[in-house]
PDB file of N, CA and C in Angstrom:
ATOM      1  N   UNK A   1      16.309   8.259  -5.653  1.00  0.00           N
ATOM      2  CA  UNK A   1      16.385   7.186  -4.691  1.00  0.00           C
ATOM      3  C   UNK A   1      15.014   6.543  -4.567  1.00  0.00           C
ATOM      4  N   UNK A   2      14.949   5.259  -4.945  1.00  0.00           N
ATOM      5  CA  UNK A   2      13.367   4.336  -4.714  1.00  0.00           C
ATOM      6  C   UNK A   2      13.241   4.462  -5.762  1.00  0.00           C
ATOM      7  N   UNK A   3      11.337   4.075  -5.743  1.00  0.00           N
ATOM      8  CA  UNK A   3      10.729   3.904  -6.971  1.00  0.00           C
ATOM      9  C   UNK A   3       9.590   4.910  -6.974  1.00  0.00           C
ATOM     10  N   UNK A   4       9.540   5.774  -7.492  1.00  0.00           N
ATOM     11  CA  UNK A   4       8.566   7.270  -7.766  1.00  0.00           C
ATOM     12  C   UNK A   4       7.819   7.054  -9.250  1.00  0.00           C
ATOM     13  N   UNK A   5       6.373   6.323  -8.898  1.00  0.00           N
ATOM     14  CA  UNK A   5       5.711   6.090 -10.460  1.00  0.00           C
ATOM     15  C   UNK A   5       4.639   6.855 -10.390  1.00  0.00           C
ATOM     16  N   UNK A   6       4.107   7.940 -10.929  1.00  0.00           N
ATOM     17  CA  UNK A   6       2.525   8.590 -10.765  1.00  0.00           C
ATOM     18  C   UNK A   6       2.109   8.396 -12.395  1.00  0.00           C
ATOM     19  N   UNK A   7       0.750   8.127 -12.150  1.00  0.00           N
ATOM     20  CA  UNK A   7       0.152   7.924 -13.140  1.00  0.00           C
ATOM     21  C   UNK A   7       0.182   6.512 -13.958  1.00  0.00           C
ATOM     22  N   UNK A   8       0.699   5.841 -13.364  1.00  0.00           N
ATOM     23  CA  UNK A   8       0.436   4.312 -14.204  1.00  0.00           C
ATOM     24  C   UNK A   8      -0.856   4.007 -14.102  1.00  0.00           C
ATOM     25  N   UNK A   9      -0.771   2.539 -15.260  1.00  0.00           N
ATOM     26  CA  UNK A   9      -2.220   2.036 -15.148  1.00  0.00           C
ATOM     27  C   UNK A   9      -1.396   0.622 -15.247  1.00  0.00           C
ATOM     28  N   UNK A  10      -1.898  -0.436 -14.148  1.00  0.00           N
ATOM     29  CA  UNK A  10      -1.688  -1.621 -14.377  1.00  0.00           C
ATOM     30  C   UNK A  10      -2.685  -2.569 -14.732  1.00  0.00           C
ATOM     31  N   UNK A  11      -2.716  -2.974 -15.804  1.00  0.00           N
ATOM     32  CA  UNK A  11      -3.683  -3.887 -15.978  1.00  0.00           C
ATOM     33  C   UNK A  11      -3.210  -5.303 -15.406  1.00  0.00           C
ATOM     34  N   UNK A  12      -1.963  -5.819 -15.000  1.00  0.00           N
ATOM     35  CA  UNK A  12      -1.986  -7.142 -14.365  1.00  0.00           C
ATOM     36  C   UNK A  12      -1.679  -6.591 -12.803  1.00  0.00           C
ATOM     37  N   UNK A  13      -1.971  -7.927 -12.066  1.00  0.00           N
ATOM     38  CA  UNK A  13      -1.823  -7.944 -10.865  1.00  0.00           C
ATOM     39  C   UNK A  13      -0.064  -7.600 -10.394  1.00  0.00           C
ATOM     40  N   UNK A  14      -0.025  -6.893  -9.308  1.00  0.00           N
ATOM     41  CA  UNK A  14       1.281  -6.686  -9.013  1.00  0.00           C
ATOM     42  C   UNK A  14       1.425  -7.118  -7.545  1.00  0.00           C
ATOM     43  N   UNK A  15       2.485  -8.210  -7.751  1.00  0.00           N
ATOM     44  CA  UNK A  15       2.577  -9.118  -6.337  1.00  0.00           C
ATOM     45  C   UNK A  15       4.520  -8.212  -5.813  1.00  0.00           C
ATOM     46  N   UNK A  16       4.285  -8.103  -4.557  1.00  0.00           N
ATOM     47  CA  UNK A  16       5.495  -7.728  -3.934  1.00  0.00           C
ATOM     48  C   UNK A  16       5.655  -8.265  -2.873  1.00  0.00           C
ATOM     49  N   UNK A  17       5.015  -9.483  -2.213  1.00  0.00           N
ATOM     50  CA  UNK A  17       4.799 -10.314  -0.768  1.00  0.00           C
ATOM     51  C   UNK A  17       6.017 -10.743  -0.755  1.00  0.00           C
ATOM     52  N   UNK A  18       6.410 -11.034   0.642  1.00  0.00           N
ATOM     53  CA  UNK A  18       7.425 -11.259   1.093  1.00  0.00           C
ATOM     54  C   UNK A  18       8.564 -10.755   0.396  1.00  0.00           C
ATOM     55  N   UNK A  19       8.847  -9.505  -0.314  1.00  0.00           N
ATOM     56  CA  UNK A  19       9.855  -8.629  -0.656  1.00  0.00           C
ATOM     57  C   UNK A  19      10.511  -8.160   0.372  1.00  0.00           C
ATOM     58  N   UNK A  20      11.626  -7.767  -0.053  1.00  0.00           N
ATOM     59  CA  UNK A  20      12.377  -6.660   0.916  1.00  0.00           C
ATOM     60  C   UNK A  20      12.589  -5.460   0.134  1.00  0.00           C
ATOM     61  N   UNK A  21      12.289  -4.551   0.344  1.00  0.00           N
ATOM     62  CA  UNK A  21      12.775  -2.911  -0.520  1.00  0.00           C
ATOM     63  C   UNK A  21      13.908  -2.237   0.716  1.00  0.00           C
ATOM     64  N   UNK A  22      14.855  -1.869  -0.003  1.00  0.00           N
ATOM     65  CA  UNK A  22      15.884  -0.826   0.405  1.00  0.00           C
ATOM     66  C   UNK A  22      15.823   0.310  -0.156  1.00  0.00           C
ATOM     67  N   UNK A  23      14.632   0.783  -0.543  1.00  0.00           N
ATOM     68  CA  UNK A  23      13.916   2.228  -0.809  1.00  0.00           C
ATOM     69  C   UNK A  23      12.994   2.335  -0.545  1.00  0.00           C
ATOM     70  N   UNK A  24      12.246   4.080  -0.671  1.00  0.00           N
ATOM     71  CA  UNK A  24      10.841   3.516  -0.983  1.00  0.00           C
ATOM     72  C   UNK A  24       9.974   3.741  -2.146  1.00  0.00           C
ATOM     73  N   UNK A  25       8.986   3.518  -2.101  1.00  0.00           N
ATOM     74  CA  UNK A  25       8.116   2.849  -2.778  1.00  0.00           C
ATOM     75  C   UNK A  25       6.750   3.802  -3.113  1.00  0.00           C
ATOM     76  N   UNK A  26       6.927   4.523  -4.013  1.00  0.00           N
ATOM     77  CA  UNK A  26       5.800   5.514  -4.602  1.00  0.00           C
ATOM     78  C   UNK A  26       4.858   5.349  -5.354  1.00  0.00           C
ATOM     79  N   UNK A  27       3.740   5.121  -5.715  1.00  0.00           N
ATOM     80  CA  UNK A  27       2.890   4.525  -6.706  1.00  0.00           C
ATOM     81  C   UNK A  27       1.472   5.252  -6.491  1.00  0.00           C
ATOM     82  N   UNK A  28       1.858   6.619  -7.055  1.00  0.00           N
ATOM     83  CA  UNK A  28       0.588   7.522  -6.421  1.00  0.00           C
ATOM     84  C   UNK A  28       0.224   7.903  -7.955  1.00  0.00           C
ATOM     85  N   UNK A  29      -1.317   8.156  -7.327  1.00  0.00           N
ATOM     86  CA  UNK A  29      -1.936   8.143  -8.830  1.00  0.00           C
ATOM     87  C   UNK A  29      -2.311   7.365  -9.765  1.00  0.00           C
ATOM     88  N   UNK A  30      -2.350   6.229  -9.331  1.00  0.00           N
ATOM     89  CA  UNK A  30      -1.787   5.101 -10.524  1.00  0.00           C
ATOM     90  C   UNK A  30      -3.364   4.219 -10.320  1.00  0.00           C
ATOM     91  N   UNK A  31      -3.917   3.486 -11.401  1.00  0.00           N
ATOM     92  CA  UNK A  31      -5.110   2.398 -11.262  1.00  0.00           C
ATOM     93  C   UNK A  31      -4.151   1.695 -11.482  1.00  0.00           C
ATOM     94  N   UNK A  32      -4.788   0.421 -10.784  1.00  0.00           N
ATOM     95  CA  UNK A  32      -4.415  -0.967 -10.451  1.00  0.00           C
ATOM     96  C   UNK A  32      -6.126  -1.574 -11.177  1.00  0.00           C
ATOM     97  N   UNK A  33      -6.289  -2.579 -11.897  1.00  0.00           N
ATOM     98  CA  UNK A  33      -6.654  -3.302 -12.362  1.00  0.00           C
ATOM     99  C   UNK A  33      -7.384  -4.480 -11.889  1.00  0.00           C
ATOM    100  N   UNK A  34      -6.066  -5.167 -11.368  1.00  0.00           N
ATOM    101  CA  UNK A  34      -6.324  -6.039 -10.229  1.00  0.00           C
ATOM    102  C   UNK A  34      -5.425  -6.192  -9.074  1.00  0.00           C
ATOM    103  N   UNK A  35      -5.622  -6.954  -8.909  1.00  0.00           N
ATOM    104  CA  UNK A  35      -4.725  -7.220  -6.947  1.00  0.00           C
ATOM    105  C   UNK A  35      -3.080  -6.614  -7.001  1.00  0.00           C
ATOM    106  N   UNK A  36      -3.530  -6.081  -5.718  1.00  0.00           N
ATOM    107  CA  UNK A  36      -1.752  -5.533  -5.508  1.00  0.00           C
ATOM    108  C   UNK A  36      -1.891  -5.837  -4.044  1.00  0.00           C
ATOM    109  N   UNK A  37      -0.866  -6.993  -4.328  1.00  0.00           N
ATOM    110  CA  UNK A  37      -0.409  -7.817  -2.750  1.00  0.00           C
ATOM    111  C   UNK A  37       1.092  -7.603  -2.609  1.00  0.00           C
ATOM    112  N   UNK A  38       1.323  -6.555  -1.066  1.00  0.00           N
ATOM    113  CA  UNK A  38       2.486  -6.664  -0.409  1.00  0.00           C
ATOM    114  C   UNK A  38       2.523  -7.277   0.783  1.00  0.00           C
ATOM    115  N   UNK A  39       1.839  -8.493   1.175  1.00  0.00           N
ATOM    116  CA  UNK A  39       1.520  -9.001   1.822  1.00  0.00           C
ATOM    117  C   UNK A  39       2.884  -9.420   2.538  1.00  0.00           C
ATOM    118  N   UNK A  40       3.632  -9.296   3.680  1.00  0.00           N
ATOM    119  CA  UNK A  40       5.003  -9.394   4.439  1.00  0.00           C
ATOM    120  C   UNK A  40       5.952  -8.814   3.927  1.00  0.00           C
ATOM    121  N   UNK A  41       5.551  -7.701   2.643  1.00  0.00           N
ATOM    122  CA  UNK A  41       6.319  -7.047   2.637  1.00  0.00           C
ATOM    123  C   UNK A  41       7.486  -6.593   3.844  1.00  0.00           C
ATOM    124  N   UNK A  42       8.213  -6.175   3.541  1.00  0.00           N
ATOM    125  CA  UNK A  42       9.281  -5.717   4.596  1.00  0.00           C
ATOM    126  C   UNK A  42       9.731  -4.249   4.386  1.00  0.00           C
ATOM    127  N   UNK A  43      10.337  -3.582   4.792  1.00  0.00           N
ATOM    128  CA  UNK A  43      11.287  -1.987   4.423  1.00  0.00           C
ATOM    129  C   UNK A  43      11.201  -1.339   5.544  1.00  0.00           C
ATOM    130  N   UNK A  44      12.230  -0.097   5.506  1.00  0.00           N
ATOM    131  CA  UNK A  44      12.688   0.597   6.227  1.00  0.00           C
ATOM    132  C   UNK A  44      12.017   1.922   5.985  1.00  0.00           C
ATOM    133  N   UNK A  45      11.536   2.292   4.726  1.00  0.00           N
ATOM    134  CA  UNK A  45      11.262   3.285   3.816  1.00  0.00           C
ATOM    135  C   UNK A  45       9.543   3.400   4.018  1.00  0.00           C
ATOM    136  N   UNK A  46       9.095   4.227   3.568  1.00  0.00           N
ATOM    137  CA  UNK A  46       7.937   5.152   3.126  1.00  0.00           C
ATOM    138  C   UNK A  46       7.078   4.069   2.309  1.00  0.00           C
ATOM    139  N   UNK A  47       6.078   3.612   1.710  1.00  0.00           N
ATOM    140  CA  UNK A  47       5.254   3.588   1.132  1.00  0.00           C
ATOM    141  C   UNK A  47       4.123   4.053   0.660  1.00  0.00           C
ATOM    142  N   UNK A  48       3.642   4.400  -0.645  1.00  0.00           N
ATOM    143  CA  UNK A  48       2.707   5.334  -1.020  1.00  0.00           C
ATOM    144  C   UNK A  48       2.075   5.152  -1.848  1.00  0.00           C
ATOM    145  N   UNK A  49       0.640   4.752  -1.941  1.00  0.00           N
ATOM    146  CA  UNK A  49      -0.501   4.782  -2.828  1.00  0.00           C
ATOM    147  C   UNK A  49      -1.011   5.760  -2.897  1.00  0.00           C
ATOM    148  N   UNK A  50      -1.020   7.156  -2.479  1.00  0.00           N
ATOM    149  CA  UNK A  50      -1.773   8.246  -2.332  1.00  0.00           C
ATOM    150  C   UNK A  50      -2.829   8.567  -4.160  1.00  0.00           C
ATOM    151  N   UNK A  51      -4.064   8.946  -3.949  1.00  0.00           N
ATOM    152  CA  UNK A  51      -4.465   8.840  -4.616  1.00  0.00           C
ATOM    153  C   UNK A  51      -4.709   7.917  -5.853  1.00  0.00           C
ATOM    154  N   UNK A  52      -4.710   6.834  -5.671  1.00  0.00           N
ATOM    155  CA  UNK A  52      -4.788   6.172  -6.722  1.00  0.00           C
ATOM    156  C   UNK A  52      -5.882   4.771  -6.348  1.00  0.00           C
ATOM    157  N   UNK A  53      -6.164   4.675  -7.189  1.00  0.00           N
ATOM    158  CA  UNK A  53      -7.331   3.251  -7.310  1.00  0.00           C
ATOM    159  C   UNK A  53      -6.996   2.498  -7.536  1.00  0.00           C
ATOM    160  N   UNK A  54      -7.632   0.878  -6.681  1.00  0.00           N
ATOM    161  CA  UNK A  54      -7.548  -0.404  -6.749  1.00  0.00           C
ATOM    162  C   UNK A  54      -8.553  -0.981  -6.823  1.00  0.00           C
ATOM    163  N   UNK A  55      -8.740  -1.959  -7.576  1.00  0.00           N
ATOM    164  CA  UNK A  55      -9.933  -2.293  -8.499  1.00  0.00           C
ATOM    165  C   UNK A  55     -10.357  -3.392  -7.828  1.00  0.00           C
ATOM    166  N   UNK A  56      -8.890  -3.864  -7.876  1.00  0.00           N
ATOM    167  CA  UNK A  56      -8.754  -5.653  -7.056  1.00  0.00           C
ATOM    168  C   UNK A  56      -8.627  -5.087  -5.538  1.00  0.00           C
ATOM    169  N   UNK A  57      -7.950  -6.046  -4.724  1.00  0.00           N
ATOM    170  CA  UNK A  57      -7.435  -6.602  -3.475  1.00  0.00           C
ATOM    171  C   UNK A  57      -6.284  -5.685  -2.999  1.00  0.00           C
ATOM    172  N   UNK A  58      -6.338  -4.837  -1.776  1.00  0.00           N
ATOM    173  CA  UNK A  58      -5.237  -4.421  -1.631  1.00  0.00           C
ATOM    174  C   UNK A  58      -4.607  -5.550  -0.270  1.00  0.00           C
ATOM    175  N   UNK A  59      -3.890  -6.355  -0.381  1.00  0.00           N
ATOM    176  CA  UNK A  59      -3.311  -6.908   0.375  1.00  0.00           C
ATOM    177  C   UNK A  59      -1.821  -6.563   1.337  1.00  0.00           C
ATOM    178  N   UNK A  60      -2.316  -6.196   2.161  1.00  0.00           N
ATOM    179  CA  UNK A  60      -0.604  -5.681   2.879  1.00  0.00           C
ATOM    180  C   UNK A  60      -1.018  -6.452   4.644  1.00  0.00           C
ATOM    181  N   UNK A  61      -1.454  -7.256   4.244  1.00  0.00           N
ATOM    182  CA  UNK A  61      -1.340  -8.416   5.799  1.00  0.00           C
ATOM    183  C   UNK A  61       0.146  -8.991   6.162  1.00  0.00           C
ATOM    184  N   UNK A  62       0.356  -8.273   7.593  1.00  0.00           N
ATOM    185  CA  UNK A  62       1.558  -8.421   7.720  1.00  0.00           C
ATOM    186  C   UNK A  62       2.889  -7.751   7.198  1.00  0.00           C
ATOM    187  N   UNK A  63       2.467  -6.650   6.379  1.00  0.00           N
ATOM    188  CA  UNK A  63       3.352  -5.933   5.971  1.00  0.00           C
ATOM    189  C   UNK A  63       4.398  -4.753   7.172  1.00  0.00           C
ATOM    190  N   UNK A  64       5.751  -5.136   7.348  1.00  0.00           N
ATOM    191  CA  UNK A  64       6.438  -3.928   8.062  1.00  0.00           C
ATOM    192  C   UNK A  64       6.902  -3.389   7.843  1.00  0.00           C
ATOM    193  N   UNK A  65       6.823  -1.984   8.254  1.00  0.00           N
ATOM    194  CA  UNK A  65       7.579  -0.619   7.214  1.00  0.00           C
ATOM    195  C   UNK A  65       7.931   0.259   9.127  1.00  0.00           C
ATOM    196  N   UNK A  66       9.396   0.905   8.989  1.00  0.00           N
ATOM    197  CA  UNK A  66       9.853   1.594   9.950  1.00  0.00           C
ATOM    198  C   UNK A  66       9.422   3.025   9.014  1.00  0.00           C
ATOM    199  N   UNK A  67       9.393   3.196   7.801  1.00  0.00           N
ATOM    200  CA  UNK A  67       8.562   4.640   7.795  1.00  0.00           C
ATOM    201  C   UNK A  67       7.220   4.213   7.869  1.00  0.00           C
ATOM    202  N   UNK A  68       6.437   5.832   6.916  1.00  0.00           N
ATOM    203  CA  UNK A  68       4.858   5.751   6.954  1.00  0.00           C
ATOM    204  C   UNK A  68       4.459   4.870   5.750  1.00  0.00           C
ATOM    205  N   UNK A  69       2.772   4.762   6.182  1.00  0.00           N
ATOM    206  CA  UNK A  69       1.926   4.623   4.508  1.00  0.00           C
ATOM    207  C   UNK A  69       1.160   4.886   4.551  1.00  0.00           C
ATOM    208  N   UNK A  70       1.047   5.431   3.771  1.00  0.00           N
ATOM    209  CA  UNK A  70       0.254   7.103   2.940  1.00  0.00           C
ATOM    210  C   UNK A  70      -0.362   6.252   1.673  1.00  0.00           C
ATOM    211  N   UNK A  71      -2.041   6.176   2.019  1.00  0.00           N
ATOM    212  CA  UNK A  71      -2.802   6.046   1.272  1.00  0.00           C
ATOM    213  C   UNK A  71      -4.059   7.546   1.175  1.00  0.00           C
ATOM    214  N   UNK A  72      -3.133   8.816   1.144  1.00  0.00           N
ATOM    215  CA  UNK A  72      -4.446   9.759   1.128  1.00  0.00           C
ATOM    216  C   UNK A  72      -4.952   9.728  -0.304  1.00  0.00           C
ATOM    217  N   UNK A  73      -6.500   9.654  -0.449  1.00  0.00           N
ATOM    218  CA  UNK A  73      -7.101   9.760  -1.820  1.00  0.00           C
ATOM    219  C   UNK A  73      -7.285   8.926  -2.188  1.00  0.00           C
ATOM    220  N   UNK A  74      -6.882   7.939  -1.831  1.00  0.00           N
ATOM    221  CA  UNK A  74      -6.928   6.753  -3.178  1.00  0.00           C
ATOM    222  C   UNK A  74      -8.451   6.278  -2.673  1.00  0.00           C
ATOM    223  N   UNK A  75      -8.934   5.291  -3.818  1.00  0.00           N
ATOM    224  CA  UNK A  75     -10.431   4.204  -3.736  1.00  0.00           C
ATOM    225  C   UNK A  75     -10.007   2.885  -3.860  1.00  0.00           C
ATOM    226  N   UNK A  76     -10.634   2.438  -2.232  1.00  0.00           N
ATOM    227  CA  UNK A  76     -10.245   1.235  -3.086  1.00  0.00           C
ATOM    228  C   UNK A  76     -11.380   0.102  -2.606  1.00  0.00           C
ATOM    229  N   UNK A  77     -11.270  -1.174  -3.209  1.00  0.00           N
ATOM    230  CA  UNK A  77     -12.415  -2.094  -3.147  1.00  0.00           C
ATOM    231  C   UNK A  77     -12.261  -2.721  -1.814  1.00  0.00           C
ATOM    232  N   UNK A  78     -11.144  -3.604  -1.603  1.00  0.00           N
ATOM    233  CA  UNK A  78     -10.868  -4.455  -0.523  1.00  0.00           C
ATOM    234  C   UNK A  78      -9.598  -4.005  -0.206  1.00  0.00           C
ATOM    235  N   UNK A  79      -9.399  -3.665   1.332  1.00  0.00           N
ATOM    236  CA  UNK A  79      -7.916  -3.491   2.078  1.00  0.00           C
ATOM    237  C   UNK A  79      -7.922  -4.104   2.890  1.00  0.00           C
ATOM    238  N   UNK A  80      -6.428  -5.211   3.300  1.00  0.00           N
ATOM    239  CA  UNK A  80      -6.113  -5.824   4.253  1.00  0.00           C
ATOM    240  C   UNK A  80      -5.019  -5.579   4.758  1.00  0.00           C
ATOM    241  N   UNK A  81      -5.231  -4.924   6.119  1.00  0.00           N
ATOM    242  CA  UNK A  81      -4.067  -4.665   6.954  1.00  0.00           C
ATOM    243  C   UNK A  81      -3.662  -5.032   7.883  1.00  0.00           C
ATOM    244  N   UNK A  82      -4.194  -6.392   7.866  1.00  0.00           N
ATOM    245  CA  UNK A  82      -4.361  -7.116   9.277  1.00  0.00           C
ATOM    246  C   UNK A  82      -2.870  -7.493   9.325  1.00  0.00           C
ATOM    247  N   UNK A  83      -2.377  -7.313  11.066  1.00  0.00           N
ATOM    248  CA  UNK A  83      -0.911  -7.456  11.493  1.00  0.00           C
ATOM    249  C   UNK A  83      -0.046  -6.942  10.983  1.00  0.00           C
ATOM    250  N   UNK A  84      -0.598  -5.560  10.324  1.00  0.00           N
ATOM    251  CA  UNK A  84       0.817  -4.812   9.459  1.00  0.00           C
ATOM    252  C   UNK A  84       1.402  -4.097  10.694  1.00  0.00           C
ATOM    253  N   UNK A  85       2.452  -3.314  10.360  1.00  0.00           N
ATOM    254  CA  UNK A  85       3.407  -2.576  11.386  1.00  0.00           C
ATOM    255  C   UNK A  85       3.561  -1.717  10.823  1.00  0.00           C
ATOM    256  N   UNK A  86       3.673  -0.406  11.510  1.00  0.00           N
ATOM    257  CA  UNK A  86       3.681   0.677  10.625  1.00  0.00           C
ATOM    258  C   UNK A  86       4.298   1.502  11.573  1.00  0.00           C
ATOM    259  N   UNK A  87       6.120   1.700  11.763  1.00  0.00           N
ATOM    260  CA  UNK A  87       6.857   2.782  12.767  1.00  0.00           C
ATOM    261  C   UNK A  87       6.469   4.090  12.183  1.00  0.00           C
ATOM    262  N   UNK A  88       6.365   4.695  10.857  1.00  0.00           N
ATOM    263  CA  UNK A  88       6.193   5.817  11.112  1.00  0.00           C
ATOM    264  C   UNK A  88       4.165   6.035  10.917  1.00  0.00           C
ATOM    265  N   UNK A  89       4.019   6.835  10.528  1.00  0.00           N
ATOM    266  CA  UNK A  89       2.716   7.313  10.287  1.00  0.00           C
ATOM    267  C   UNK A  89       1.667   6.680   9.080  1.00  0.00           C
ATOM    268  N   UNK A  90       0.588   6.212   9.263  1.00  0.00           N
ATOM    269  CA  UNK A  90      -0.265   6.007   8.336  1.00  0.00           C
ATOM    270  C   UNK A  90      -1.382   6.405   7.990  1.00  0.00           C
ATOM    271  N   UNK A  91      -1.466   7.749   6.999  1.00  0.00           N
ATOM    272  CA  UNK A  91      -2.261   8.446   6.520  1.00  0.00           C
ATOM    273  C   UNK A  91      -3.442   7.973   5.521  1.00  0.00           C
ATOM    274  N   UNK A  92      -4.380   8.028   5.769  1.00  0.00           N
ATOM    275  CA  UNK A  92      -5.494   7.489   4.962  1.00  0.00           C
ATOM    276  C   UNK A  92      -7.002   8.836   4.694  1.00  0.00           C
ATOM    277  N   UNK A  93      -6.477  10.273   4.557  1.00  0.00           N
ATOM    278  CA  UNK A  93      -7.449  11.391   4.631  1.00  0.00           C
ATOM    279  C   UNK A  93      -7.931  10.864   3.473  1.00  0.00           C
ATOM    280  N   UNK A  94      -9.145  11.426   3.390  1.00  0.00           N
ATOM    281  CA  UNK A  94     -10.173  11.283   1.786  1.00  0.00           C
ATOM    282  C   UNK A  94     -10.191  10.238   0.755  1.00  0.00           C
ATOM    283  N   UNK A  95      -9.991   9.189   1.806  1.00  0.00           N
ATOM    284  CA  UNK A  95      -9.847   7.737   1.446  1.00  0.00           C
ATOM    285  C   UNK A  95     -11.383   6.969   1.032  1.00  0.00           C
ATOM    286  N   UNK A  96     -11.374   5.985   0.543  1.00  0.00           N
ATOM    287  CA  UNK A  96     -12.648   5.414   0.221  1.00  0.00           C
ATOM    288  C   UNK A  96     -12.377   3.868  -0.035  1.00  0.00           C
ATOM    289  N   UNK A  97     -13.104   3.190   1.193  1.00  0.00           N
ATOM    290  CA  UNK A  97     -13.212   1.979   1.104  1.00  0.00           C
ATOM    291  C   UNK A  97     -14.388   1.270   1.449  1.00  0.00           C
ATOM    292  N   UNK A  98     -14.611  -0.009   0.002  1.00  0.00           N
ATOM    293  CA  UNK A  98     -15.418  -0.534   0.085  1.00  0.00           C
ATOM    294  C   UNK A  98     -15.565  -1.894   1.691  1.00  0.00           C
ATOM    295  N   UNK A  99     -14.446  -2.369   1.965  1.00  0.00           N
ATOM    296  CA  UNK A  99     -14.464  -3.445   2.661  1.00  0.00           C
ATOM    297  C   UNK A  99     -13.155  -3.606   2.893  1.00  0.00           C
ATOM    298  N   UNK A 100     -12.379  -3.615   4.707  1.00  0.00           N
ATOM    299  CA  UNK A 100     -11.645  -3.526   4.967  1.00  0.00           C
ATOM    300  C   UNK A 100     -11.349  -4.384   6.037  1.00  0.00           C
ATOM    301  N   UNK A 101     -10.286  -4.808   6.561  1.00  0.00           N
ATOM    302  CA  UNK A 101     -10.142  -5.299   7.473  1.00  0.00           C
ATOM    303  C   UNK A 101      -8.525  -4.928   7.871  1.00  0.00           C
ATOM    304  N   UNK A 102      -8.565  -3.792   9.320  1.00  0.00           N
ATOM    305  CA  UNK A 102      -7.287  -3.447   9.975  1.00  0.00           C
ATOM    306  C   UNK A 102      -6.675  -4.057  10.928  1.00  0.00           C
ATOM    307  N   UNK A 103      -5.932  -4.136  11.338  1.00  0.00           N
ATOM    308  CA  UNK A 103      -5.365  -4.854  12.351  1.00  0.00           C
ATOM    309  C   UNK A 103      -3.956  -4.424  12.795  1.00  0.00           C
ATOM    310  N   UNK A 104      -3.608  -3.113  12.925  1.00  0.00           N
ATOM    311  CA  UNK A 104      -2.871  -2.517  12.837  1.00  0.00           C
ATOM    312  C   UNK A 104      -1.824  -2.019  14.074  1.00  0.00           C
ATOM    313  N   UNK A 105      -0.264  -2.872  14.019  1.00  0.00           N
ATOM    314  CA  UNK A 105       0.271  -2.336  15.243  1.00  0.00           C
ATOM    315  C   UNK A 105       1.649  -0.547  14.875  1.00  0.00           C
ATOM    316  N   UNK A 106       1.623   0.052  15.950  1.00  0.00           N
ATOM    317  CA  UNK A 106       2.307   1.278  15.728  1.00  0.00           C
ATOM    318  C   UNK A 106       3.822   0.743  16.742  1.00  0.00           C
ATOM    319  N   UNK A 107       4.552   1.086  16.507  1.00  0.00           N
ATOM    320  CA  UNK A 107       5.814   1.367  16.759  1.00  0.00           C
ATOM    321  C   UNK A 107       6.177   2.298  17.623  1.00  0.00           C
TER     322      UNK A 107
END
């Protein structure tokens, strides 16, 4: 059920803004290259970068999720979380960021 990817490497940008997912959304382990924008993303489900690096832009401004997101481990350059929503939990242990900007409401 969802999408469960560990270990990718994306060399292009991966846009998911204004999506809707009816799963969730796993992508642990994985380099990103350049920008990965879920910017209004939407879902009901989990999201997960855990451990993995972003080279580019992590964009999730405005993103709402009724589960968590779980970024433990990962590095990343730029995160934007401004006006995201996040009902369940958002984990960020042993995280590393260069330049961020949160803005973050809980449920």
């Amino acid at each position: 059920k969802g999408v469960r990817i560990n270990g990718a490497w994306f060399t292009e940008s991966l846009n998911l803004s204004n999506a809707t997912l009816t799963q969730l959304l796993y992508l642990n382990n994985s380099r990103f290259e350049k920008d990965v924008d879920f910017s209004e993303l939407r879902t009901s489900h989990t999201i997960s970068l855990e451990g993995s690096k972003i080279i580019g832009t992590l964009n999730m401004s405005f993103l709402e999720t009724d589960g968590s997101l779980l970024i433990n481990g990962a590095e990343l350059n730029y995160a934007y979380l401004y006006n995201a929503k996040i009902g369940g939990q958002l984990v960020i242990n042993k995280s590393t960021f260069k330049k961020t900007n949160f803005a973050i409401n809980y449920n």
